[in-house]
PDB file of N, CA and C in Angstrom:
ATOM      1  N   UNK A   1       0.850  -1.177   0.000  1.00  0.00           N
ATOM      2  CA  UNK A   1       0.000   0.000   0.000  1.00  0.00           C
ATOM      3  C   UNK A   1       0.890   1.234   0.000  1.00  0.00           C
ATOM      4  N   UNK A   2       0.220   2.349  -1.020  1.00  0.00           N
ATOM      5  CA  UNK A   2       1.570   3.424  -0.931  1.00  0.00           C
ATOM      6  C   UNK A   2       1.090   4.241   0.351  1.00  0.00           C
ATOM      7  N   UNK A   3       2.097   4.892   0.781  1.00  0.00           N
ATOM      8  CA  UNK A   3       1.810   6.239   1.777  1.00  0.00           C
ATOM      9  C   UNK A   3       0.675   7.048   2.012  1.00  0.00           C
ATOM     10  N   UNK A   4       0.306   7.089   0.611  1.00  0.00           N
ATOM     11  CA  UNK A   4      -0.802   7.812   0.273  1.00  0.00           C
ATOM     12  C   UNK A   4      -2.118   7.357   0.658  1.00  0.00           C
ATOM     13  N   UNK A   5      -2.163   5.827   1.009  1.00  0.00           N
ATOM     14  CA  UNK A   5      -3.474   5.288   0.757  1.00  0.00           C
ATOM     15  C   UNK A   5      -3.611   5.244   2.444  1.00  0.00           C
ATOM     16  N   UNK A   6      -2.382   5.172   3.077  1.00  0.00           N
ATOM     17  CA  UNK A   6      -2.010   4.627   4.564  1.00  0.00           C
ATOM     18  C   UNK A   6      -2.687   5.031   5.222  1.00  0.00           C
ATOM     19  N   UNK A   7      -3.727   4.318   6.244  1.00  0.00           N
ATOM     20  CA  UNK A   7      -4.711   4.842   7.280  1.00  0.00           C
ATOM     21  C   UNK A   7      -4.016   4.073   8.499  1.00  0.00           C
ATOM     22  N   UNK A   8      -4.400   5.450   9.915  1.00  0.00           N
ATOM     23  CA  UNK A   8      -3.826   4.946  11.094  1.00  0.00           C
ATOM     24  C   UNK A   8      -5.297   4.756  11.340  1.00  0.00           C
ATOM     25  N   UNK A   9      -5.159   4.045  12.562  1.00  0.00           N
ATOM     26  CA  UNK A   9      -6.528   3.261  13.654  1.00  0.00           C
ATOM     27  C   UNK A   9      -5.716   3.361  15.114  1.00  0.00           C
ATOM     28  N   UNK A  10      -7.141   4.645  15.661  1.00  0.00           N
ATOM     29  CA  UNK A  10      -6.447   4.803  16.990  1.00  0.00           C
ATOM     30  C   UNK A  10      -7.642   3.919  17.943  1.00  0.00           C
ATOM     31  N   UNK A  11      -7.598   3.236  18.821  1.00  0.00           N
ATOM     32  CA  UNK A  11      -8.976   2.915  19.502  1.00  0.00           C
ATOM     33  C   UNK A  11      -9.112   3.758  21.232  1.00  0.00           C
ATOM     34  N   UNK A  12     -10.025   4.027  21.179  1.00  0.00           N
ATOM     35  CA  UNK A  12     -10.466   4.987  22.194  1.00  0.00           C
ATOM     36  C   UNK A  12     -11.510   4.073  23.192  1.00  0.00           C
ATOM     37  N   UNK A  13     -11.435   4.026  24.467  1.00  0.00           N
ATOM     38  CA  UNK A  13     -12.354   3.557  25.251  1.00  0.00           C
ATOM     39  C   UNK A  13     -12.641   4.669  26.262  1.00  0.00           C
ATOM     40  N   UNK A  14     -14.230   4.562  26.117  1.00  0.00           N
ATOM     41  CA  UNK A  14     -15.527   5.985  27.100  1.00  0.00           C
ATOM     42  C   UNK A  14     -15.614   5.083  28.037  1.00  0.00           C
ATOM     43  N   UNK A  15     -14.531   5.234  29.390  1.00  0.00           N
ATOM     44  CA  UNK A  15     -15.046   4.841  30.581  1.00  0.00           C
ATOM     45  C   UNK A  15     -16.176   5.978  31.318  1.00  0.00           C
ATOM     46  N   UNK A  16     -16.463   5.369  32.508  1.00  0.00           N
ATOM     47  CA  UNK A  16     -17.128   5.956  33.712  1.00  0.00           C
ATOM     48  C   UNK A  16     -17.955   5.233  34.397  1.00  0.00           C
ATOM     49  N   UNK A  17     -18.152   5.508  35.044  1.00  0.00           N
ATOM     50  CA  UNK A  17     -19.809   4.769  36.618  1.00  0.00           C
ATOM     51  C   UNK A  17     -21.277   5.021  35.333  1.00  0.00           C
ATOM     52  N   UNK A  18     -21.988   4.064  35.570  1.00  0.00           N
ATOM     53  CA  UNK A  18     -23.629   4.011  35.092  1.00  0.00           C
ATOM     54  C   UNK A  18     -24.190   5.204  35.313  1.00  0.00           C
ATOM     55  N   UNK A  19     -24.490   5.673  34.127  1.00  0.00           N
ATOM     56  CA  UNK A  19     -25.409   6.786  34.112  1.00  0.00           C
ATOM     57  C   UNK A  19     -25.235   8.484  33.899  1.00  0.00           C
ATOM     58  N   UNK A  20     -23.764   8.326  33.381  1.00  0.00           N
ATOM     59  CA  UNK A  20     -23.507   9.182  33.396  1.00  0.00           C
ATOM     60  C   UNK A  20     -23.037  10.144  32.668  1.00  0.00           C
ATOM     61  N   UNK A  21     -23.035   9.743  31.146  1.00  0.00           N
ATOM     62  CA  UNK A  21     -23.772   9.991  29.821  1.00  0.00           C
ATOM     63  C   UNK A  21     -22.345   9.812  28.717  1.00  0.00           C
ATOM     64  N   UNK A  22     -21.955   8.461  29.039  1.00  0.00           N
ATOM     65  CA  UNK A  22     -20.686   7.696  28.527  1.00  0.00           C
ATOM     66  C   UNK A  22     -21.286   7.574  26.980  1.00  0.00           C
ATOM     67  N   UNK A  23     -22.720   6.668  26.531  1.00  0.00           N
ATOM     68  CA  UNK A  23     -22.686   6.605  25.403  1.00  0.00           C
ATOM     69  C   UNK A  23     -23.672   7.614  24.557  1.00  0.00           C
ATOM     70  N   UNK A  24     -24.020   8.950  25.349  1.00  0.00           N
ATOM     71  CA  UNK A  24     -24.659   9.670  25.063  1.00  0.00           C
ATOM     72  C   UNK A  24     -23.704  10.638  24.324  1.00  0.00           C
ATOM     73  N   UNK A  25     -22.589  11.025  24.411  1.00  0.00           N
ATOM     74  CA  UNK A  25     -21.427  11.668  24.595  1.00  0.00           C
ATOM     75  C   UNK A  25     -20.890  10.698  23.404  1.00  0.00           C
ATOM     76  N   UNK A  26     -20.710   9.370  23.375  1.00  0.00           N
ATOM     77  CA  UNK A  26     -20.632   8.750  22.184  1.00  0.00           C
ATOM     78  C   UNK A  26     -21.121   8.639  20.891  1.00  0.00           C
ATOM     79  N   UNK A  27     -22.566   8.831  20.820  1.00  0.00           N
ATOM     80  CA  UNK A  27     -23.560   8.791  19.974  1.00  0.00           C
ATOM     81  C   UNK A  27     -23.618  10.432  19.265  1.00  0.00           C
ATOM     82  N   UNK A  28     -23.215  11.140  20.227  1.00  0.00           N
ATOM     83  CA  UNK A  28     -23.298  12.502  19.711  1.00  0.00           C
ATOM     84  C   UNK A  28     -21.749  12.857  18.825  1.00  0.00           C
ATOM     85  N   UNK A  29     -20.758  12.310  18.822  1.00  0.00           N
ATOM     86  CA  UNK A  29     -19.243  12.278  18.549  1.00  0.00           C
ATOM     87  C   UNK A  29     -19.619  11.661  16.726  1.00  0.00           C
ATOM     88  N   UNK A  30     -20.268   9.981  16.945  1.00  0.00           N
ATOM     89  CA  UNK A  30     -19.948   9.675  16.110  1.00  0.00           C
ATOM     90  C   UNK A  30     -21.307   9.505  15.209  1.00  0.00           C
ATOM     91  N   UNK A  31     -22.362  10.057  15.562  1.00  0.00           N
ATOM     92  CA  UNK A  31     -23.737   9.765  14.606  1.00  0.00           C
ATOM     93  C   UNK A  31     -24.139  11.484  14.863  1.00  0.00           C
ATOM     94  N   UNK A  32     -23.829  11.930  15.109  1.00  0.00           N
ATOM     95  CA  UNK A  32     -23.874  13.858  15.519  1.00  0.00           C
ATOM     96  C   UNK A  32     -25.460  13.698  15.758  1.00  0.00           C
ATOM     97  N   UNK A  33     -25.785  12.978  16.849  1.00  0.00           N
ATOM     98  CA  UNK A  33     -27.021  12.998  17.380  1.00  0.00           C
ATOM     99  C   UNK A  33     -27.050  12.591  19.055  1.00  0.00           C
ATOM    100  N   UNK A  34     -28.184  13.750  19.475  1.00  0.00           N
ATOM    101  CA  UNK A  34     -28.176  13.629  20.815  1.00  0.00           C
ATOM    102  C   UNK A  34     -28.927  12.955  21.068  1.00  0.00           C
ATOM    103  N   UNK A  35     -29.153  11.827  22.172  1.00  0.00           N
ATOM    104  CA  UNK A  35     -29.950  10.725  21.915  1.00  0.00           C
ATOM    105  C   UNK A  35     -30.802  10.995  23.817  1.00  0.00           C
ATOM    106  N   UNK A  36     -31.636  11.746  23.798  1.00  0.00           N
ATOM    107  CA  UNK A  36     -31.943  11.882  25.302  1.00  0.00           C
ATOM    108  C   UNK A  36     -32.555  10.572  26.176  1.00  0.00           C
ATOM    109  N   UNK A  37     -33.079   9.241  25.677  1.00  0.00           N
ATOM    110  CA  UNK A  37     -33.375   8.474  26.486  1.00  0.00           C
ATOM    111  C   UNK A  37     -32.375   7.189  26.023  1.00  0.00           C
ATOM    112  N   UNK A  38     -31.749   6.456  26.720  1.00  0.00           N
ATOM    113  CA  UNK A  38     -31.127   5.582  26.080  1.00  0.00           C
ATOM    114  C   UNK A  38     -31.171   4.032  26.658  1.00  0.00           C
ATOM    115  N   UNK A  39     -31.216   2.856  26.472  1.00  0.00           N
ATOM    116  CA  UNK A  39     -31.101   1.719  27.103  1.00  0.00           C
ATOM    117  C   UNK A  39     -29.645   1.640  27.875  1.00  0.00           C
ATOM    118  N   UNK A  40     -30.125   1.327  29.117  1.00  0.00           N
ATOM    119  CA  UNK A  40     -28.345   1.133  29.723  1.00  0.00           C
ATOM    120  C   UNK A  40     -27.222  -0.146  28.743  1.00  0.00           C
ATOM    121  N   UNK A  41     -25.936   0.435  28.490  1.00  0.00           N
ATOM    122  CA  UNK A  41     -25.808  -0.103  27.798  1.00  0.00           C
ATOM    123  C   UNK A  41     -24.897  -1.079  28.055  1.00  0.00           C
ATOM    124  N   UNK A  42     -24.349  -2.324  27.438  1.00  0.00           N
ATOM    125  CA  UNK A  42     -23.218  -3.220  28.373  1.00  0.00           C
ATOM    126  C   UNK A  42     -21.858  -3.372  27.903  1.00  0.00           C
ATOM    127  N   UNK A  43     -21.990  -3.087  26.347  1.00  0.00           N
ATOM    128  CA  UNK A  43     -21.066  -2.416  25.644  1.00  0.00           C
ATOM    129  C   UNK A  43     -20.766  -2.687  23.777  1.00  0.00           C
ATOM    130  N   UNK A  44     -20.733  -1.539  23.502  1.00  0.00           N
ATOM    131  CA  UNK A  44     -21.167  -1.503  22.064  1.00  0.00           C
ATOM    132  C   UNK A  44     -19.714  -0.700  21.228  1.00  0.00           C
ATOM    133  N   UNK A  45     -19.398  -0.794  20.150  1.00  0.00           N
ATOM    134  CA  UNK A  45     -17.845  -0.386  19.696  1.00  0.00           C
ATOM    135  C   UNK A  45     -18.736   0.012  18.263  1.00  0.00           C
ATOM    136  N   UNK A  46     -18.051   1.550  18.237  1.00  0.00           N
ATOM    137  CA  UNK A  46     -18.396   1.878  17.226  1.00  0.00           C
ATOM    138  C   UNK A  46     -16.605   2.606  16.291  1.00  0.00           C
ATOM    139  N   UNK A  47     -17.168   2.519  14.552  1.00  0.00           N
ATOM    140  CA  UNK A  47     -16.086   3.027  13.609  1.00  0.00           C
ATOM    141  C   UNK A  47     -16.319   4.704  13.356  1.00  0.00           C
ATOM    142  N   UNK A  48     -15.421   5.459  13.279  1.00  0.00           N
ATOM    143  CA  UNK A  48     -15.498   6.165  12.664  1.00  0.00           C
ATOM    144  C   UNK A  48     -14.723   6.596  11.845  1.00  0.00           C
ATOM    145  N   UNK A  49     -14.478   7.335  10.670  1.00  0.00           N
ATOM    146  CA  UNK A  49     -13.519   7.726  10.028  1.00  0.00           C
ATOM    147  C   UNK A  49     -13.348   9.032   9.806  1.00  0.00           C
ATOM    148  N   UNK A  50     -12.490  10.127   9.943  1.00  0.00           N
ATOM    149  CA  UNK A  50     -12.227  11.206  10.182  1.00  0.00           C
ATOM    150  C   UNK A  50     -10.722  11.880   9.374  1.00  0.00           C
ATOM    151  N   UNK A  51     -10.348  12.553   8.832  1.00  0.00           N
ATOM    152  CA  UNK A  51      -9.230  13.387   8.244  1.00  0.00           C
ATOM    153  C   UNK A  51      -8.642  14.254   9.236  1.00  0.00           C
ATOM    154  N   UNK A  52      -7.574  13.963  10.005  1.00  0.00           N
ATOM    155  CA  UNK A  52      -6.415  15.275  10.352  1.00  0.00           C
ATOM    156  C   UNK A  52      -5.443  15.258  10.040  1.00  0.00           C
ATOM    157  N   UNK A  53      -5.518  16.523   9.519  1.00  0.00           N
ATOM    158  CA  UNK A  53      -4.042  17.641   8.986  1.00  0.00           C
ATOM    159  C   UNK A  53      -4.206  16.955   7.514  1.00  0.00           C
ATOM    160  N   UNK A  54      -5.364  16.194   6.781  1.00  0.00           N
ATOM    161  CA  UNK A  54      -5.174  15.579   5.477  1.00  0.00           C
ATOM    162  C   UNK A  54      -4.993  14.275   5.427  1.00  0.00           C
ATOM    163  N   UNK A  55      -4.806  14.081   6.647  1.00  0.00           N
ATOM    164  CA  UNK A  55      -4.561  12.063   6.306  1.00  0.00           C
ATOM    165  C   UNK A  55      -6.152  11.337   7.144  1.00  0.00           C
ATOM    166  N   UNK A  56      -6.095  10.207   6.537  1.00  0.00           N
ATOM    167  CA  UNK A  56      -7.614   9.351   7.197  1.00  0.00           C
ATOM    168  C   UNK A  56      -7.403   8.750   7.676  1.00  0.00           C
ATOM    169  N   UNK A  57      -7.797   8.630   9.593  1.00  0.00           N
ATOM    170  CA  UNK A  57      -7.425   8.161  10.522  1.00  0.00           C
ATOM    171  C   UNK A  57      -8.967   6.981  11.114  1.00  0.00           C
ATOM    172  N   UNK A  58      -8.655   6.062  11.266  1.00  0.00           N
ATOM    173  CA  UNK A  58     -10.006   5.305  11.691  1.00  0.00           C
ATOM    174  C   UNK A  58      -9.843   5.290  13.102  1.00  0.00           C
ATOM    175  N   UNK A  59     -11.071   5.863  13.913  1.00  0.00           N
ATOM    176  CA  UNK A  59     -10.981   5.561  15.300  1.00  0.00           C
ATOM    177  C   UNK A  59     -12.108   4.353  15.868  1.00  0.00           C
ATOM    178  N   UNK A  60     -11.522   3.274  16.569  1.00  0.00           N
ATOM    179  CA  UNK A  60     -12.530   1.937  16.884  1.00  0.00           C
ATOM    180  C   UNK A  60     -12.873   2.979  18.543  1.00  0.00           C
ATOM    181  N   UNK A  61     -13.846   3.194  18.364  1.00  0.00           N
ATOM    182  CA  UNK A  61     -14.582   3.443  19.995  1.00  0.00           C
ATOM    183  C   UNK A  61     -15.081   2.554  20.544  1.00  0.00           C
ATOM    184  N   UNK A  62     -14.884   2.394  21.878  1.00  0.00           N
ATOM    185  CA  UNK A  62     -15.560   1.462  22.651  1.00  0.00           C
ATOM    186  C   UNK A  62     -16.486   2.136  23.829  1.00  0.00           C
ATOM    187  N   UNK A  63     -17.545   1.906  23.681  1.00  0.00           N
ATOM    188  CA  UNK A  63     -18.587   2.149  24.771  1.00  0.00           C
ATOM    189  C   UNK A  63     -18.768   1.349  25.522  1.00  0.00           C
ATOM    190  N   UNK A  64     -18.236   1.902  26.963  1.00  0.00           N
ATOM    191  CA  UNK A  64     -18.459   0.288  28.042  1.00  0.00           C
ATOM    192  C   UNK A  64     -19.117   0.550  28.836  1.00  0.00           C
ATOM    193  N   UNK A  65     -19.950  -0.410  29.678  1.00  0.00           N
ATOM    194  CA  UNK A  65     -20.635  -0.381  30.481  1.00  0.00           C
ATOM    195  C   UNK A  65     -20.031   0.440  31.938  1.00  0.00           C
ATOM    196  N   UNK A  66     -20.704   0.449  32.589  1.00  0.00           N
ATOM    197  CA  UNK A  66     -20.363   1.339  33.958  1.00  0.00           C
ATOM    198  C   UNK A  66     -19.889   0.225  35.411  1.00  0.00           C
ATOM    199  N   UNK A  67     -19.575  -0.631  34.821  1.00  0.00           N
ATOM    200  CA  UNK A  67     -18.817  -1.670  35.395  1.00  0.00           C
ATOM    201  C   UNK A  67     -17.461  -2.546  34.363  1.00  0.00           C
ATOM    202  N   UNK A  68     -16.560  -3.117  35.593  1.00  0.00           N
ATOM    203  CA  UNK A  68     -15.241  -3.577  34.949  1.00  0.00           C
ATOM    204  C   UNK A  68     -15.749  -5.106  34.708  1.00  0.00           C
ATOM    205  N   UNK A  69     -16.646  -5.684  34.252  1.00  0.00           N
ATOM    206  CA  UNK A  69     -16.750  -7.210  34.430  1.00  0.00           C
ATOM    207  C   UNK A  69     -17.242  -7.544  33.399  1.00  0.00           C
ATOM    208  N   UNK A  70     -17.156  -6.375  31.710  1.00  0.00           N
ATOM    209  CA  UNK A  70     -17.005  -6.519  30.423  1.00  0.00           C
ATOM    210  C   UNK A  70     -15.771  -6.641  29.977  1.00  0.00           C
ATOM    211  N   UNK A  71     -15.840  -6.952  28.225  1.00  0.00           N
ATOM    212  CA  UNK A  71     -15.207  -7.280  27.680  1.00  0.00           C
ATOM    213  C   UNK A  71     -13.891  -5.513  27.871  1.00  0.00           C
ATOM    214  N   UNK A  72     -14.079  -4.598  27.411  1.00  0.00           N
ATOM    215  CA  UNK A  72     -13.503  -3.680  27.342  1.00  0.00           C
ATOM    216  C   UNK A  72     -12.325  -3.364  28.104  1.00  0.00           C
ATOM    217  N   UNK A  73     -12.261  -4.112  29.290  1.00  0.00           N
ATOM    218  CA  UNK A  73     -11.134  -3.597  30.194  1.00  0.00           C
ATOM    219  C   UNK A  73     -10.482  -4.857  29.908  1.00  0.00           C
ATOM    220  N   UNK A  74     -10.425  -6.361  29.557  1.00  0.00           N
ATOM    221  CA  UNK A  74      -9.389  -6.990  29.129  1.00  0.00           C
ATOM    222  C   UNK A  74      -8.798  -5.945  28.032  1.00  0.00           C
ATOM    223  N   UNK A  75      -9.109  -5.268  27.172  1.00  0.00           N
ATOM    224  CA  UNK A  75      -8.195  -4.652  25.943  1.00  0.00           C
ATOM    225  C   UNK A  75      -7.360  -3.336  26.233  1.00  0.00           C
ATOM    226  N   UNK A  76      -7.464  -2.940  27.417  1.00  0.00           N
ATOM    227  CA  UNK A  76      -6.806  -1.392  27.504  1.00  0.00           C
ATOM    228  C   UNK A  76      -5.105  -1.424  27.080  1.00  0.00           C
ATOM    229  N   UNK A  77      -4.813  -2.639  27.116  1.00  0.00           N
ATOM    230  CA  UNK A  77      -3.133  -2.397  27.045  1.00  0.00           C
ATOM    231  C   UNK A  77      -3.170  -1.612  25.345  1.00  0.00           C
ATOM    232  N   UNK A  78      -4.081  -1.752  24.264  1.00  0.00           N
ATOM    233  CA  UNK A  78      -4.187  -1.681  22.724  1.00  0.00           C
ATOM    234  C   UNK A  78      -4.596  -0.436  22.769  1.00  0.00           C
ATOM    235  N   UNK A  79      -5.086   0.614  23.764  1.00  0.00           N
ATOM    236  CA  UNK A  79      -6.201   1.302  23.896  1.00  0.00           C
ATOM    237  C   UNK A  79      -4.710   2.423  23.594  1.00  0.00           C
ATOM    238  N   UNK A  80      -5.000   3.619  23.175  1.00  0.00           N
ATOM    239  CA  UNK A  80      -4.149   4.814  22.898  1.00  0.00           C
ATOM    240  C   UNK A  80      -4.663   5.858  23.955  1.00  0.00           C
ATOM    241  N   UNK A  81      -6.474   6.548  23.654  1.00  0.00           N
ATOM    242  CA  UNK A  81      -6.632   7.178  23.814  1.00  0.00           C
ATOM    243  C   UNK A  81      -7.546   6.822  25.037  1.00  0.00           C
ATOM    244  N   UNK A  82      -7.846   7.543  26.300  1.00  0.00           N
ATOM    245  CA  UNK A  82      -9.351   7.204  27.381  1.00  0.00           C
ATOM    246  C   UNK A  82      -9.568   8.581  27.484  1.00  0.00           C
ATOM    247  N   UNK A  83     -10.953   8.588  27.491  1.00  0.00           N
ATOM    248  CA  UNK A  83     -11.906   9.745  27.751  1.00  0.00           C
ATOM    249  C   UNK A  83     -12.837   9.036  29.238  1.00  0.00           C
ATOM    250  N   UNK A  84     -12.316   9.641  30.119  1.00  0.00           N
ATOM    251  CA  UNK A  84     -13.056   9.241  31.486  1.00  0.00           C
ATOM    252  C   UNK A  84     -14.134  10.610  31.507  1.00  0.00           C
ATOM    253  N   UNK A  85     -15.713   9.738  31.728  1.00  0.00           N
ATOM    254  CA  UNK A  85     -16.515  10.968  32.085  1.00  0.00           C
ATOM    255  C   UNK A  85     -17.527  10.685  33.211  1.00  0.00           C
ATOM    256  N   UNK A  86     -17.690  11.777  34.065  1.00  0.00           N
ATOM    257  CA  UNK A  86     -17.746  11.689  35.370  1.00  0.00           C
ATOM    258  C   UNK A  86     -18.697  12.816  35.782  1.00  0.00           C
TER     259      UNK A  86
END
């Protein structure tokens, strides 16, 4: 693949405690919609694809539940970026 075509993939995991608007804050990032009632959720990974400075970067988001006894916290060693919201 040349240089040109080269996409990075950063993955991001939305911790925090239940309820406290982890995939609301998600949904609004990557579907640009505010979603005011939502099912609690246990954990859902979403794609997005985005351009900075000119290059196309894929970010894997992970939406995790408001407990550690999902899948999401086995993967943090892969994880780059955390957005803790509180």
């Amino acid at each position: 693949m040349s240089r040109a075509g080269y996409q990075r993939e950063y993955h991001i995991a939305v911790l925090g405690s239940g309820g406290v608007g982890k995939s609301c804050l998600t949904m609004q990032f990557v579907q640009g919609v505010f979603v005011e009632r939502y099912d609690p959720t246990i954990e859902d990974s979403y794609r997005k694809h985005i351009d900075v400075d000119g290059r196309h970067v894929v970010l894997e988001i992970m939406d995790t539940a408001g407990t550690e006894q999902f899948t999401a916290m086995r993967y943090y060693v892969q994880i780059l970026i955390t957005m803790l919201v509180n």
